[in-house]
Protein backbone atom coordinates (compact mmCIF):
# COMPACT_ATOMS: atom_id res chain seq x y z
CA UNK A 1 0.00 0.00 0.00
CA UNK A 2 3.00 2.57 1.05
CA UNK A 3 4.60 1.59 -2.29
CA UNK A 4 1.63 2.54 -4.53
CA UNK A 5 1.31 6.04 -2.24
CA UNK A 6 4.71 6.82 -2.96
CA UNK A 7 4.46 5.68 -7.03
CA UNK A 8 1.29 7.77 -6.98
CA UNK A 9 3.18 11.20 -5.52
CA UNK A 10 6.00 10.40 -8.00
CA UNK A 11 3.96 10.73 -10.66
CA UNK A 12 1.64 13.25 -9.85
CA UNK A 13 5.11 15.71 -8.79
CA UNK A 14 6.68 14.73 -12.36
CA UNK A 15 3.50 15.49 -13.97
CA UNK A 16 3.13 18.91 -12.01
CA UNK A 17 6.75 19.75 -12.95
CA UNK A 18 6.23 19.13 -16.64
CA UNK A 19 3.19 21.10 -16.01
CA UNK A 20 4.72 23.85 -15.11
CA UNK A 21 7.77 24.21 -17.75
CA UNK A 22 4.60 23.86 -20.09
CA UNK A 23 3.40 27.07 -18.31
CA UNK A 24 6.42 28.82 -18.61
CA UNK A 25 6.84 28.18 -22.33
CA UNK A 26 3.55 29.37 -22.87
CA UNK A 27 3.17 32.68 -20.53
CA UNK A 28 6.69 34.12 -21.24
CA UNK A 29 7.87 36.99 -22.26
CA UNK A 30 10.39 37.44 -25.19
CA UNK A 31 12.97 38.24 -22.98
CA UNK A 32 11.99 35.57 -20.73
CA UNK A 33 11.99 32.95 -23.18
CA UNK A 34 15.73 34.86 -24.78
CA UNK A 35 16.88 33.56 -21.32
CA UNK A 36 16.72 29.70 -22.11
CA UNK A 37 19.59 27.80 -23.53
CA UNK A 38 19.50 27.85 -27.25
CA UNK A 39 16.67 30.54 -27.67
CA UNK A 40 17.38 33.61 -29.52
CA UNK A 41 15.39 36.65 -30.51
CA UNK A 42 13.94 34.56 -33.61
CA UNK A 43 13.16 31.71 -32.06
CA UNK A 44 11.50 33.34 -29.46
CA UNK A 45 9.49 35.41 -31.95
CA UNK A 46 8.39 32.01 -33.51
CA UNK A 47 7.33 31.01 -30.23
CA UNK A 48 5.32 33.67 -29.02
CA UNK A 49 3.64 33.18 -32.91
CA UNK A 50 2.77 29.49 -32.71
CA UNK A 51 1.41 29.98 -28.90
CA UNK A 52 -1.03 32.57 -30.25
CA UNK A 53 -2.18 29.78 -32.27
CA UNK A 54 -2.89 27.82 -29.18
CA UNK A 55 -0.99 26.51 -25.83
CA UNK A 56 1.96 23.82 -26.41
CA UNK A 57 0.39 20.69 -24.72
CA UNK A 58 3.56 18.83 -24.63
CA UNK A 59 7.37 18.99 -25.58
CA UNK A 60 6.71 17.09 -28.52
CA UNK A 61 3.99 19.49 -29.61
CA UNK A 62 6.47 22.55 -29.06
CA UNK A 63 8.44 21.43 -31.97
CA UNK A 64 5.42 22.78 -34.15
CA UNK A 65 7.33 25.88 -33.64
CA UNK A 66 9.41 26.77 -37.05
CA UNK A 67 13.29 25.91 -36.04
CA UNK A 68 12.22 23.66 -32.99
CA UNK A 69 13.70 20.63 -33.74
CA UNK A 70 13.71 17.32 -31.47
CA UNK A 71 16.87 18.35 -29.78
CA UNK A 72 16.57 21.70 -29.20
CA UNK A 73 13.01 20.56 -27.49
CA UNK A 74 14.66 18.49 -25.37
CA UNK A 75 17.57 21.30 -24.57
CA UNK A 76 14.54 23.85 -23.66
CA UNK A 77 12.81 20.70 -21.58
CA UNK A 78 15.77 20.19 -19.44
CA UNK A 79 16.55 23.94 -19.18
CA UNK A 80 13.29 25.33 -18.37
CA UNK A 81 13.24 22.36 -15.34
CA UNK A 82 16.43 23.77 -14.52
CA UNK A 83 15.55 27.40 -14.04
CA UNK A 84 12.16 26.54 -12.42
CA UNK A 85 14.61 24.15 -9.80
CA UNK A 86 16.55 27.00 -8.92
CA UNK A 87 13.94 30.09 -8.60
CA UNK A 88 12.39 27.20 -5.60
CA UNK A 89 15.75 27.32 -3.78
């Protein structure tokens, strides 16, 4: 019973986490979003463009954005978990 707890507040912190990178991606600023690892001023302009189109759901729909590729989703993934990390501390 303590093991499914635990498995159960694992998931639900990894989804909230997620969650919130998700919510960062899509409420940022152009400067903000300048800020994260392999963003510049055009990508971030592409960004704030798709999101007007509707929110990013997932990582994988992020790369909708025009020169998003799979790796450069995962760079922002890990970096935007990063940055929210250290703002808790």
């Amino acid at each position: 019973m303590l093991k499914k707890i635990v498995t159960g507040f694992l998931i639900f912190a990894a989804s909230s986490l997620f969650g919130m990178s998700l919510h960062q991606l899509n409420t940022a600023s152009k400067s903000e979003l300048m800020e994260i690892n392999g963003i510049g001023e055009k990508k971030a302009d592409a960004i704030i463009k798709e999101r007007k189109k509707g929110k990013f759901k997932s990582f994988e729909d992020f790369q909708r954005v025009e020169g998003i590729g799979e790796q450069t989703a995962k760079n922002v993934k890990n970096d935007v978990k990063v940055k929210k990390d250290t703002k808790k501390k």
